[in-house]
PDB file of N, CA and C in Angstrom:
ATOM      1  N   UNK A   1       0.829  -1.189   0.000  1.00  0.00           N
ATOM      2  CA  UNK A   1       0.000   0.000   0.000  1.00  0.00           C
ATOM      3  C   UNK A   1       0.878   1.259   0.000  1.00  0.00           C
ATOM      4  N   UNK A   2       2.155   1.160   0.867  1.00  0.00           N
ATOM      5  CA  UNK A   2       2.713   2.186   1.102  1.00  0.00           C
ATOM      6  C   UNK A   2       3.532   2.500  -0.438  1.00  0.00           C
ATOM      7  N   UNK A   3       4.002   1.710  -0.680  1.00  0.00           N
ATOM      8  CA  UNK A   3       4.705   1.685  -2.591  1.00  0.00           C
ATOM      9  C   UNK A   3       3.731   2.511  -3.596  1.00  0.00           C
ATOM     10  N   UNK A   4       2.777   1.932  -3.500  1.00  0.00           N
ATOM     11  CA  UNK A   4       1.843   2.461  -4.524  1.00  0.00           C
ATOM     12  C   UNK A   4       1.284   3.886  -4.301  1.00  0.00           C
ATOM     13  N   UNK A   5       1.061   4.439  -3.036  1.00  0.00           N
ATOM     14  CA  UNK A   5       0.694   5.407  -2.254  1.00  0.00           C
ATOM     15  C   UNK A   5       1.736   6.498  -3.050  1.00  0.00           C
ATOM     16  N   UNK A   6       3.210   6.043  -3.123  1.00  0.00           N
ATOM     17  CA  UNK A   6       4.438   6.772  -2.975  1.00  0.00           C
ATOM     18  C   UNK A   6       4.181   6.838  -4.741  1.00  0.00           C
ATOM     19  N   UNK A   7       3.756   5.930  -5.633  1.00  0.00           N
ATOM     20  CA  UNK A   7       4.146   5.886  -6.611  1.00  0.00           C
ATOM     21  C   UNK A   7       3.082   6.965  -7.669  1.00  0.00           C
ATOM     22  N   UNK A   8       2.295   7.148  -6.672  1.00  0.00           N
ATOM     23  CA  UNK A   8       0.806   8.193  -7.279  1.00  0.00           C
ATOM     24  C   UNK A   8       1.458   9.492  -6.988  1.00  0.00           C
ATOM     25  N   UNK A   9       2.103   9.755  -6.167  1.00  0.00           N
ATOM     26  CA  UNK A   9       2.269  11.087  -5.223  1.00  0.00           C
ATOM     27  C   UNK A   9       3.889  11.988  -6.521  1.00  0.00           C
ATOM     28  N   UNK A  10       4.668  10.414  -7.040  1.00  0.00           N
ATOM     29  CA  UNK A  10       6.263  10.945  -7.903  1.00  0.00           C
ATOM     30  C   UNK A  10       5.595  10.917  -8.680  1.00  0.00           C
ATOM     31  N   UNK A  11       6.408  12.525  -9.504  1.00  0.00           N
ATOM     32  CA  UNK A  11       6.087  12.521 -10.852  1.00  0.00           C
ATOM     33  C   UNK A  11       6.808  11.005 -12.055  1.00  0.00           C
ATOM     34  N   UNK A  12       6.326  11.246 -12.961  1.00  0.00           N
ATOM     35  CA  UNK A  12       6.887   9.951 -14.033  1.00  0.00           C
ATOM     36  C   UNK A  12       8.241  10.339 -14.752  1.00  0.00           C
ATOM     37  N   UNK A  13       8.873  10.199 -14.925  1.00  0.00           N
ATOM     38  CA  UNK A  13      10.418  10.507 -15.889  1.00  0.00           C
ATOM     39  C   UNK A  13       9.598  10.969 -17.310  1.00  0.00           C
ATOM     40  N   UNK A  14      10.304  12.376 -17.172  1.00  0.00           N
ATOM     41  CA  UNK A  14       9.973  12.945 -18.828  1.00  0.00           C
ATOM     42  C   UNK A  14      11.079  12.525 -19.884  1.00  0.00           C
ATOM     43  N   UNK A  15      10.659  12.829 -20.832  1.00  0.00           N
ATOM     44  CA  UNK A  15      11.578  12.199 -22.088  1.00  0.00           C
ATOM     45  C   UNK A  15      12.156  13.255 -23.056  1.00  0.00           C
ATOM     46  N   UNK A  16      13.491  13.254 -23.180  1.00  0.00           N
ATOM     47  CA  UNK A  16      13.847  14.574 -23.476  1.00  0.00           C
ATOM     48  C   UNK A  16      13.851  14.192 -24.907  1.00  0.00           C
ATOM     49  N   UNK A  17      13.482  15.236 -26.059  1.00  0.00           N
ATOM     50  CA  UNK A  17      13.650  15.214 -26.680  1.00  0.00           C
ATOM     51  C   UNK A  17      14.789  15.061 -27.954  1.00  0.00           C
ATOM     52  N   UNK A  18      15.733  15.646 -27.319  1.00  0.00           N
ATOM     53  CA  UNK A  18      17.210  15.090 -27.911  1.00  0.00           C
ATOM     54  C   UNK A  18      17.860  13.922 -27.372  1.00  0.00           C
ATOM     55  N   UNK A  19      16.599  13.139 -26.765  1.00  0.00           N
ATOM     56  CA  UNK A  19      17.687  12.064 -25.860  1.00  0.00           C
ATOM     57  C   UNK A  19      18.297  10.847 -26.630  1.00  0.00           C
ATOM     58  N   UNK A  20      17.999  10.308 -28.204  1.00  0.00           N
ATOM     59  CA  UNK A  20      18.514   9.672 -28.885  1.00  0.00           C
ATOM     60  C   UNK A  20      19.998   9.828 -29.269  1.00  0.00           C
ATOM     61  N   UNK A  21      19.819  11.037 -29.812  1.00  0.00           N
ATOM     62  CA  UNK A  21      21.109  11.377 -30.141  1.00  0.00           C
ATOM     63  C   UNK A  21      22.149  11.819 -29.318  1.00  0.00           C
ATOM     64  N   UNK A  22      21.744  12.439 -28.092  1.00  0.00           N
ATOM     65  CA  UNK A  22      22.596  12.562 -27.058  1.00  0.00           C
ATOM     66  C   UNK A  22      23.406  11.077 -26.345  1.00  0.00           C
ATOM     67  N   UNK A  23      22.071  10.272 -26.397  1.00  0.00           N
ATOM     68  CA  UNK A  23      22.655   8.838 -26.001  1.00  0.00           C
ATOM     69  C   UNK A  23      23.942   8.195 -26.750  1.00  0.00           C
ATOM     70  N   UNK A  24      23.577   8.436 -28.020  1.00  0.00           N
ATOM     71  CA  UNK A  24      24.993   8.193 -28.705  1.00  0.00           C
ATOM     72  C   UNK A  24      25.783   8.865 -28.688  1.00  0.00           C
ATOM     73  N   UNK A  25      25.940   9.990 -28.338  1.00  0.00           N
ATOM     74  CA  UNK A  25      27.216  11.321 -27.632  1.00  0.00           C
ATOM     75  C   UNK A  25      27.785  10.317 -26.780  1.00  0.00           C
ATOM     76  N   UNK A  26      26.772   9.901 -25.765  1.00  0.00           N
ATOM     77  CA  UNK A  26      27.370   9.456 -24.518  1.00  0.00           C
ATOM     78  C   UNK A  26      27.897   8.150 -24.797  1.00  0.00           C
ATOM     79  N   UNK A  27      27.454   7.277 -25.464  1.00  0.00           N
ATOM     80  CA  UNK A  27      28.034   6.103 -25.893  1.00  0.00           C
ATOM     81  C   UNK A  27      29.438   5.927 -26.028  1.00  0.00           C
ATOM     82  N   UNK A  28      29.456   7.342 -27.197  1.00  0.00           N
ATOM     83  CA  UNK A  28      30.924   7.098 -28.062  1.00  0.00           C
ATOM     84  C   UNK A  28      31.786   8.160 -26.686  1.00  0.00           C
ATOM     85  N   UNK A  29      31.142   8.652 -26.253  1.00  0.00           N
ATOM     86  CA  UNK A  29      32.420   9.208 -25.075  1.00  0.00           C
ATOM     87  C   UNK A  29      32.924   7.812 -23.919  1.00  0.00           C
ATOM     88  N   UNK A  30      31.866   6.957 -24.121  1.00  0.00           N
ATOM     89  CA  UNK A  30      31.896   6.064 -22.935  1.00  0.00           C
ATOM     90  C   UNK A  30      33.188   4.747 -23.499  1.00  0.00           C
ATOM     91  N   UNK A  31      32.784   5.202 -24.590  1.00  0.00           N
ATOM     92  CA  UNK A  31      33.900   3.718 -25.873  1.00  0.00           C
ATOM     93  C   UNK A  31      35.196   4.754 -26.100  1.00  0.00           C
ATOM     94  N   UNK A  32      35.565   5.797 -25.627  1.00  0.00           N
ATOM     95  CA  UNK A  32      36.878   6.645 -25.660  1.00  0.00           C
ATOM     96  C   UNK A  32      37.723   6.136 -25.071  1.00  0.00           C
ATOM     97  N   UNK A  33      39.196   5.410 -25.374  1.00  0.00           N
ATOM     98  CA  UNK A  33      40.282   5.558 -25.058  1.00  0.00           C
ATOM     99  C   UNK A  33      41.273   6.551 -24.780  1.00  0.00           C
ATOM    100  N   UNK A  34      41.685   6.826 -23.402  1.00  0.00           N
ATOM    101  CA  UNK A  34      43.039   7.542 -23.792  1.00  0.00           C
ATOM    102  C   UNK A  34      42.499   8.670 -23.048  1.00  0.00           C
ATOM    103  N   UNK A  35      42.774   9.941 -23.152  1.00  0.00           N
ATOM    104  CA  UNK A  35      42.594  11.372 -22.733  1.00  0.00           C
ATOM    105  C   UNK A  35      41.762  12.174 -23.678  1.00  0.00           C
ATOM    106  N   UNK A  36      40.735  12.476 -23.079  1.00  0.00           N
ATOM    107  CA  UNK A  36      39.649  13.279 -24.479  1.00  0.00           C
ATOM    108  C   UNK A  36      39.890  14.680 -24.847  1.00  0.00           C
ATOM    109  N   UNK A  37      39.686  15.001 -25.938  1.00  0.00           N
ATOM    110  CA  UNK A  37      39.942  16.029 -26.523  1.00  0.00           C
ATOM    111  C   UNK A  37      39.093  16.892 -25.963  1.00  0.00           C
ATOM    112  N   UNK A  38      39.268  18.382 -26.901  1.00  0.00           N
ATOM    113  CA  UNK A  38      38.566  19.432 -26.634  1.00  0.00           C
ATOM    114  C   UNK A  38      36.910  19.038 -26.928  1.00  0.00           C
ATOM    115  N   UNK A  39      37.067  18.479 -27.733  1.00  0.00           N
ATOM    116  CA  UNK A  39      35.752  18.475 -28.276  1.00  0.00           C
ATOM    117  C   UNK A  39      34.860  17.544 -27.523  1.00  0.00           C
ATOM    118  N   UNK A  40      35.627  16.408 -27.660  1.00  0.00           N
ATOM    119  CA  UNK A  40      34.844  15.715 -25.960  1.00  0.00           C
ATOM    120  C   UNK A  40      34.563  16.086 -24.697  1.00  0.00           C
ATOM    121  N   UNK A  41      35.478  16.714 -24.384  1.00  0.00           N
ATOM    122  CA  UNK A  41      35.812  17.628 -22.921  1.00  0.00           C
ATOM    123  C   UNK A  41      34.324  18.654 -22.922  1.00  0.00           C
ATOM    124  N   UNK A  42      34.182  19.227 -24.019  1.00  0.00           N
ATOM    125  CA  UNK A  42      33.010  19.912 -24.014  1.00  0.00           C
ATOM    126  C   UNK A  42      32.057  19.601 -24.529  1.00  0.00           C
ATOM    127  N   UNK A  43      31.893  18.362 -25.082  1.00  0.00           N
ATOM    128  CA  UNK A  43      30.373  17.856 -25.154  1.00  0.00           C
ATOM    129  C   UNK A  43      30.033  17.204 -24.279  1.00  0.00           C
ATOM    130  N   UNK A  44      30.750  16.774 -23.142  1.00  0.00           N
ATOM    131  CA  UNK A  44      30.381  16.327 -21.919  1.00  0.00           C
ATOM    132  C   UNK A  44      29.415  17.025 -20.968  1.00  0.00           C
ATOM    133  N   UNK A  45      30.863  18.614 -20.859  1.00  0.00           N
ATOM    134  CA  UNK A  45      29.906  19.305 -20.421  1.00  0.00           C
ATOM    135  C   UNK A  45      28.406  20.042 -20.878  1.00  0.00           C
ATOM    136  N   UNK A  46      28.236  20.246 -22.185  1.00  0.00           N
ATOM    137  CA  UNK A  46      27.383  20.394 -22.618  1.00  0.00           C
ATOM    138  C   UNK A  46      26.155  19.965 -22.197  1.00  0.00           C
ATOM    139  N   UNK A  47      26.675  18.241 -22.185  1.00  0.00           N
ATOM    140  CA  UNK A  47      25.396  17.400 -21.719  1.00  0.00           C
ATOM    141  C   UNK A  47      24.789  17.273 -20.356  1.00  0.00           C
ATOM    142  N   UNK A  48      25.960  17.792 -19.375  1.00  0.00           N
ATOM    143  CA  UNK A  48      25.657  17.658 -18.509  1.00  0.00           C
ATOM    144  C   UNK A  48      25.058  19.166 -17.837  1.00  0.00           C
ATOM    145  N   UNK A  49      25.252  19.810 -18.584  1.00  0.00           N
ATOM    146  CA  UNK A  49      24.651  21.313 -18.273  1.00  0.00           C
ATOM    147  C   UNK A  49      22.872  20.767 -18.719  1.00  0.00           C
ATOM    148  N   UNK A  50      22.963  20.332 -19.535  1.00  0.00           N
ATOM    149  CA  UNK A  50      21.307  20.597 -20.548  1.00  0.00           C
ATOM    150  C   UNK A  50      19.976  19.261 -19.852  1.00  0.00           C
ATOM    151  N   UNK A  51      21.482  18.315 -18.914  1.00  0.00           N
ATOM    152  CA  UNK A  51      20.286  17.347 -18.278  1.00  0.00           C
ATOM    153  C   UNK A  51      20.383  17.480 -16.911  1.00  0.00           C
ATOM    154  N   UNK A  52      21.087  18.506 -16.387  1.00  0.00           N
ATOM    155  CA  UNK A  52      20.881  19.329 -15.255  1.00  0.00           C
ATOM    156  C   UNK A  52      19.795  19.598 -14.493  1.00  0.00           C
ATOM    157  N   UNK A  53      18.881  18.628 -13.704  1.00  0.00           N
ATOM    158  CA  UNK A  53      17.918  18.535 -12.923  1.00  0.00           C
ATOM    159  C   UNK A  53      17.087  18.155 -13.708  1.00  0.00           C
ATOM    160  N   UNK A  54      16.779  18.000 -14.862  1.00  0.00           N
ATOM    161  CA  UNK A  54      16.070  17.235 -15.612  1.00  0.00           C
ATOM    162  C   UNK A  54      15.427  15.952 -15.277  1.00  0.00           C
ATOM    163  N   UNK A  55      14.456  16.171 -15.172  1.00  0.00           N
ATOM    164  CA  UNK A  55      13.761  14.649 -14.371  1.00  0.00           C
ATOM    165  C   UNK A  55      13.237  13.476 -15.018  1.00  0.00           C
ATOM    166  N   UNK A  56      14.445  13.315 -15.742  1.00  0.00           N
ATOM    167  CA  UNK A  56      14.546  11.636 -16.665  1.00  0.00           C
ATOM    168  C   UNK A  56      16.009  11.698 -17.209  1.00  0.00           C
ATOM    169  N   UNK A  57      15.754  10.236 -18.248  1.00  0.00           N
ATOM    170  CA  UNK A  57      17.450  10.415 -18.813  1.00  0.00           C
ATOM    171  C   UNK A  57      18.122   9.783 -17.760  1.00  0.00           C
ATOM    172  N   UNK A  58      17.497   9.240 -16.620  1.00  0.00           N
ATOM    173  CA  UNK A  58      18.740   8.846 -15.375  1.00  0.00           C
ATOM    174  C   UNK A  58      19.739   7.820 -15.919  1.00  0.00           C
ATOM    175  N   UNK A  59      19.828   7.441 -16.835  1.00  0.00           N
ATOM    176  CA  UNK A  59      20.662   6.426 -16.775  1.00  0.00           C
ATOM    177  C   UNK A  59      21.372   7.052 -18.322  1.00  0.00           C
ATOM    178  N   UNK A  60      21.429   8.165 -19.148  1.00  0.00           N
ATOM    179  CA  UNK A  60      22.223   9.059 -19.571  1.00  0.00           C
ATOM    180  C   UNK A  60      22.970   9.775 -18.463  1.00  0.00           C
ATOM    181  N   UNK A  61      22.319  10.488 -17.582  1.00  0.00           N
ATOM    182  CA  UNK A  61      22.822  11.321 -16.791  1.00  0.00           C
ATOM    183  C   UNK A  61      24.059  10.664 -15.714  1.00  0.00           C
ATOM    184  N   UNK A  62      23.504   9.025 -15.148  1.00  0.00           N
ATOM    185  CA  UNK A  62      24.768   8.688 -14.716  1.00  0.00           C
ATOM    186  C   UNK A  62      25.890   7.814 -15.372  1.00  0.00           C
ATOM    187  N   UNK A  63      25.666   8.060 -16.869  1.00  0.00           N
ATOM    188  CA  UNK A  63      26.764   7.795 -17.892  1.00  0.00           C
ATOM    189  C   UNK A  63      27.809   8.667 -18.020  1.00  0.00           C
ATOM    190  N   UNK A  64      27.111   9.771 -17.900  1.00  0.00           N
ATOM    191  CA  UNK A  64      27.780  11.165 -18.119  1.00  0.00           C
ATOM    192  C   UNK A  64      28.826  11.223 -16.715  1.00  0.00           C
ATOM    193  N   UNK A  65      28.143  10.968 -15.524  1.00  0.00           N
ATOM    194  CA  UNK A  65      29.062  11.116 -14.209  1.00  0.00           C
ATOM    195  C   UNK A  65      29.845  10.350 -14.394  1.00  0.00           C
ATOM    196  N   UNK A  66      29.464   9.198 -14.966  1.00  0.00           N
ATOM    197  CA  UNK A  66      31.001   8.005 -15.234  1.00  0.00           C
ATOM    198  C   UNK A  66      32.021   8.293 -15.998  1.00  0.00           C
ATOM    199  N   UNK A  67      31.543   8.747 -16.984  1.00  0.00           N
ATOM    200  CA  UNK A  67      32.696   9.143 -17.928  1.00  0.00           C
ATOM    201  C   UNK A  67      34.188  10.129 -17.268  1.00  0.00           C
ATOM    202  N   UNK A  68      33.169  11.386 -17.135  1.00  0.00           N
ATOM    203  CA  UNK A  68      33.343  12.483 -16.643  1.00  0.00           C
ATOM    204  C   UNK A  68      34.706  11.928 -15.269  1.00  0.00           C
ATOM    205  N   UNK A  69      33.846  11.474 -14.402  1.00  0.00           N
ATOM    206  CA  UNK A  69      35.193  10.724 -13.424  1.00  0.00           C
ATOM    207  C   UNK A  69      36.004   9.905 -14.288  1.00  0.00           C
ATOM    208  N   UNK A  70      35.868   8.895 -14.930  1.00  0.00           N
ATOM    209  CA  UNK A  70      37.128   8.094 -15.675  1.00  0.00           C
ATOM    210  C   UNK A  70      38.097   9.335 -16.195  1.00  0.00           C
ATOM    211  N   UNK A  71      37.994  10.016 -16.685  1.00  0.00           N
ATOM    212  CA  UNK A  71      38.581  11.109 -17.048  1.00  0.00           C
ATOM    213  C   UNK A  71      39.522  12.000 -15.753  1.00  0.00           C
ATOM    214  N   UNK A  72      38.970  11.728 -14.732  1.00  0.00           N
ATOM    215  CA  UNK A  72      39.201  12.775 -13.464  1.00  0.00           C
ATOM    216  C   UNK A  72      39.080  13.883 -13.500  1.00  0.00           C
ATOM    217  N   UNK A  73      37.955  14.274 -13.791  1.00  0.00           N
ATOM    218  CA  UNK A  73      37.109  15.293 -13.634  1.00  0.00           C
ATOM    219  C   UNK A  73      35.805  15.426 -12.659  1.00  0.00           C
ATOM    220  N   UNK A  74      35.660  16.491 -11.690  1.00  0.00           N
ATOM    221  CA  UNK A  74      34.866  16.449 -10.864  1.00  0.00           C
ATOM    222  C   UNK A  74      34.052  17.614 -12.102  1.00  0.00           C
ATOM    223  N   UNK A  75      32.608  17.731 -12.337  1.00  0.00           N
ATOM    224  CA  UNK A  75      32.104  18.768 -12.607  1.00  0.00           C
ATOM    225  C   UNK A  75      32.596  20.105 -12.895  1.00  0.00           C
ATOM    226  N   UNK A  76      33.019  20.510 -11.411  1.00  0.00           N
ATOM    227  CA  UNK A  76      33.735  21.916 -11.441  1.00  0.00           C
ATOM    228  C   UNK A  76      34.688  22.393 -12.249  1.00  0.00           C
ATOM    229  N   UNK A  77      35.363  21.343 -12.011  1.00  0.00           N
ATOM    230  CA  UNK A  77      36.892  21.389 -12.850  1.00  0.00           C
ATOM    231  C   UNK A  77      36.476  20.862 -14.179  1.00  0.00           C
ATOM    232  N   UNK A  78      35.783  20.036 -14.898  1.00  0.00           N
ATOM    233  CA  UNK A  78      35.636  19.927 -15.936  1.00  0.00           C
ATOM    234  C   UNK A  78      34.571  21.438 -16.722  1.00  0.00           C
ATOM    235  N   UNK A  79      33.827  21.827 -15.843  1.00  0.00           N
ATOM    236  CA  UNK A  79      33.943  23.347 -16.464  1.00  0.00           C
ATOM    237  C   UNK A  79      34.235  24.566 -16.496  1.00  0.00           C
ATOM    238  N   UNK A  80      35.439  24.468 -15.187  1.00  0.00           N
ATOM    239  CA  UNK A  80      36.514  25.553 -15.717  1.00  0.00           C
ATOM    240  C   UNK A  80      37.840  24.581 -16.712  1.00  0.00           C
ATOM    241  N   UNK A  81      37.636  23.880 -16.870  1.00  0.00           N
ATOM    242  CA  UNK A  81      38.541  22.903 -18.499  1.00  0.00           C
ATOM    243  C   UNK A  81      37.637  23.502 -19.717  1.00  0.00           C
ATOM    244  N   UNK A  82      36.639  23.643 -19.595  1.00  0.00           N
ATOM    245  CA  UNK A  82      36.001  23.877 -20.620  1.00  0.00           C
ATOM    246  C   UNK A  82      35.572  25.134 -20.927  1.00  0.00           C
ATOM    247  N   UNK A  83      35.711  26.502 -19.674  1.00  0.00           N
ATOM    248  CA  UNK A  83      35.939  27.495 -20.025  1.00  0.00           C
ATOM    249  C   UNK A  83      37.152  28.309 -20.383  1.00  0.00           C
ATOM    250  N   UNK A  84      38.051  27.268 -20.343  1.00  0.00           N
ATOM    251  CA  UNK A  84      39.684  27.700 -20.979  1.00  0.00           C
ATOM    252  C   UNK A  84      39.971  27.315 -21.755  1.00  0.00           C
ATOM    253  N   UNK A  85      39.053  25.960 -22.101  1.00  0.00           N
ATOM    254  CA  UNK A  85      39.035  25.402 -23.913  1.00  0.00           C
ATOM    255  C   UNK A  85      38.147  26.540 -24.664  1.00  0.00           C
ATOM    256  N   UNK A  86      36.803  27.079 -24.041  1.00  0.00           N
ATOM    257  CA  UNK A  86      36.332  28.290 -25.170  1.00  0.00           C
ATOM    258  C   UNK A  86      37.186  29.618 -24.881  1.00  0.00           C
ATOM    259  N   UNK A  87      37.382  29.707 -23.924  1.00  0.00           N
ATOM    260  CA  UNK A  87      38.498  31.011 -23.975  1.00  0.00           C
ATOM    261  C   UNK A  87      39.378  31.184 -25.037  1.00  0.00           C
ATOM    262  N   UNK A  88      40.164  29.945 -25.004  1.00  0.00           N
ATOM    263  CA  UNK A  88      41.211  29.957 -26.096  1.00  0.00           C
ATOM    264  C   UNK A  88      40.959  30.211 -27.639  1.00  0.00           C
ATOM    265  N   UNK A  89      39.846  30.276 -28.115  1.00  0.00           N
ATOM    266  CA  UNK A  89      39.336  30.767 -29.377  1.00  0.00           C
ATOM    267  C   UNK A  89      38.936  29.406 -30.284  1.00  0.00           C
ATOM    268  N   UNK A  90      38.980  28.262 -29.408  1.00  0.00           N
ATOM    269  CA  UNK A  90      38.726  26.929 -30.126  1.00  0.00           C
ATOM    270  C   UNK A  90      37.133  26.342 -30.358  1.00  0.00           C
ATOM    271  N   UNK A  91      36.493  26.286 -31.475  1.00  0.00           N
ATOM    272  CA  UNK A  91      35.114  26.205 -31.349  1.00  0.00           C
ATOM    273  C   UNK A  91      34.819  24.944 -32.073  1.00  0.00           C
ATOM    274  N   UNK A  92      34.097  23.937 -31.885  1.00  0.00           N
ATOM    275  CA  UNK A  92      33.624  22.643 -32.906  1.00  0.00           C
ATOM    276  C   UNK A  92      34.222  22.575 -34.243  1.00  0.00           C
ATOM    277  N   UNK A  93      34.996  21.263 -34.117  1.00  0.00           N
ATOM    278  CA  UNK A  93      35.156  20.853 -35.465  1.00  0.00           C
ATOM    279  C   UNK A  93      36.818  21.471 -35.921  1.00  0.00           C
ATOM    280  N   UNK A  94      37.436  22.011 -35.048  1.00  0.00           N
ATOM    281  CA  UNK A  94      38.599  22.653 -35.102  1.00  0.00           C
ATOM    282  C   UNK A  94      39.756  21.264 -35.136  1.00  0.00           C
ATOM    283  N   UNK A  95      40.654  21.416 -35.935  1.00  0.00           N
ATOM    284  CA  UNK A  95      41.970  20.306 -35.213  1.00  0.00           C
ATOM    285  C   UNK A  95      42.741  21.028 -34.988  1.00  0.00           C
ATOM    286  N   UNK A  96      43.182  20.384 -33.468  1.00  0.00           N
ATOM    287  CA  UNK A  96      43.895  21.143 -32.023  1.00  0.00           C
ATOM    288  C   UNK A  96      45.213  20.489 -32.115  1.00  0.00           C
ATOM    289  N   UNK A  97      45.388  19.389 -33.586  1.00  0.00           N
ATOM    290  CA  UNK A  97      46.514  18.570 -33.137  1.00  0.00           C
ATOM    291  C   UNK A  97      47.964  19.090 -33.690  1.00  0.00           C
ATOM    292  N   UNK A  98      47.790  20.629 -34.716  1.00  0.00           N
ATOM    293  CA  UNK A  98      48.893  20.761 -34.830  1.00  0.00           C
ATOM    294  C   UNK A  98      49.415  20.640 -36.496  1.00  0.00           C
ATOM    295  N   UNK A  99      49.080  19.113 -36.832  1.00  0.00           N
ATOM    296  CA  UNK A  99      49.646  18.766 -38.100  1.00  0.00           C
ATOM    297  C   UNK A  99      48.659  19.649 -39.200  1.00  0.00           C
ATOM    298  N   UNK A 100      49.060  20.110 -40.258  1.00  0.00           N
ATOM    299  CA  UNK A 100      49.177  20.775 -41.598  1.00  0.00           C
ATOM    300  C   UNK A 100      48.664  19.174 -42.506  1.00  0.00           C
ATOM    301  N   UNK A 101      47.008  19.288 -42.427  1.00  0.00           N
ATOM    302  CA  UNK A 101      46.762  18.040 -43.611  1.00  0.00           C
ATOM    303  C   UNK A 101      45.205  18.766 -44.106  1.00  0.00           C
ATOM    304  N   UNK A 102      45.286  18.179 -45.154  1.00  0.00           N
ATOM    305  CA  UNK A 102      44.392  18.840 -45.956  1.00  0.00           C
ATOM    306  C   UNK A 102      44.857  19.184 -47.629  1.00  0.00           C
ATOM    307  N   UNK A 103      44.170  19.606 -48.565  1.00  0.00           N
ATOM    308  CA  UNK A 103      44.276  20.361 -49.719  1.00  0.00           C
ATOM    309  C   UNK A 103      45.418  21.131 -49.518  1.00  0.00           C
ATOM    310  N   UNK A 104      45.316  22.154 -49.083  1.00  0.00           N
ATOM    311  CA  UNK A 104      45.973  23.358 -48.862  1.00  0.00           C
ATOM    312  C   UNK A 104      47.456  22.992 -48.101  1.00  0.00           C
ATOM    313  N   UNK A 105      47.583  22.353 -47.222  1.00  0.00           N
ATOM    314  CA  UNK A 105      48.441  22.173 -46.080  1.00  0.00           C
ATOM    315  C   UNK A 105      49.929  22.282 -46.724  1.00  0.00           C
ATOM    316  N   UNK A 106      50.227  21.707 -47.973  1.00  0.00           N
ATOM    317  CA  UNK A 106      51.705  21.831 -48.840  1.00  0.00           C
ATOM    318  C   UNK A 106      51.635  22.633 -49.934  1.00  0.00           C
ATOM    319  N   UNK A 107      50.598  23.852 -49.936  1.00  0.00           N
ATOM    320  CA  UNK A 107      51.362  24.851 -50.698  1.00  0.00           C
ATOM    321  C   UNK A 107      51.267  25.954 -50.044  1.00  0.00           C
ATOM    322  N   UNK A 108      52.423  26.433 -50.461  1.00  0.00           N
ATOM    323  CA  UNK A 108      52.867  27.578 -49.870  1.00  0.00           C
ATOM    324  C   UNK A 108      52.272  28.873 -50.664  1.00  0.00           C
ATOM    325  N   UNK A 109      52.070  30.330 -49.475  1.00  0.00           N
ATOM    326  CA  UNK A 109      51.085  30.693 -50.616  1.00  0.00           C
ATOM    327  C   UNK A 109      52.154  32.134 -50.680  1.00  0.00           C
ATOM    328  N   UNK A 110      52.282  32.099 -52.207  1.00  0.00           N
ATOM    329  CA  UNK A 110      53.588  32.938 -52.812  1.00  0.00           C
ATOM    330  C   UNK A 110      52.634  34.362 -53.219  1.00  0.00           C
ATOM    331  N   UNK A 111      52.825  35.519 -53.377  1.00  0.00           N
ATOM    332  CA  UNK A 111      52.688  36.769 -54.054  1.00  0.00           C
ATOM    333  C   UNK A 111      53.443  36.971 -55.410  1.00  0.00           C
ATOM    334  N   UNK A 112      53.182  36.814 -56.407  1.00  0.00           N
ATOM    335  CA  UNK A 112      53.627  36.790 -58.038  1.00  0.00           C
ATOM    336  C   UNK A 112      53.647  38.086 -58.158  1.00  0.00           C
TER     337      UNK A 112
END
């Protein structure tokens, strides 16, 4: 009696609308080897800003805490990491790694 009592009284888990595709965010952060990039680093936080008291998704949301720690990152520190990754002028889709590849990357561009 007392279960059911309790179970009329909680609201039901809402369903977020981006939660498909976010799930596979979280997937492929969860299948990451190694030390994550910028771009991971901040789609983490992203996600974890946007399901931020959100009342469903629980089992996105404690994917996200897992990750997030495998990484060693507490919250905090993963978003001041991520306000010194946008500080730095670095925005989606950027390569942070340095190497010169592409079309362009071996010619040099001369004034005739």
């Amino acid at each position: 009696m007392e279960k059911k009592k309790q179970e009329e009284t909680s609201p039901p888990d809402q369903n977020h609308p981006l939660y498909a595709s976010d799930r596979d965010r979280v997937d492929a952060l969860l299948g990451h080897k190694g030390h994550p990039n910028e771009d991971q680093l901040t789609t983490a936080a992203m996600l974890l800003n946007r399901y931020d008291g959100f009342p469903g998704a629980i089992d996105l949301q404690e994917d996200l805490t897992k990750v997030v720690k495998s990484w060693g990152f507490d919250r905090e520190a993963l978003n001041a990491k991520t306000r010194a990754i946008w500080s730095s002028g670095w925005r989606p889709g950027t390569a942070t790694s340095g190497d010169d590849v592409g079309s362009g990357a071996d010619v040099v561009d001369k004034e005739t």
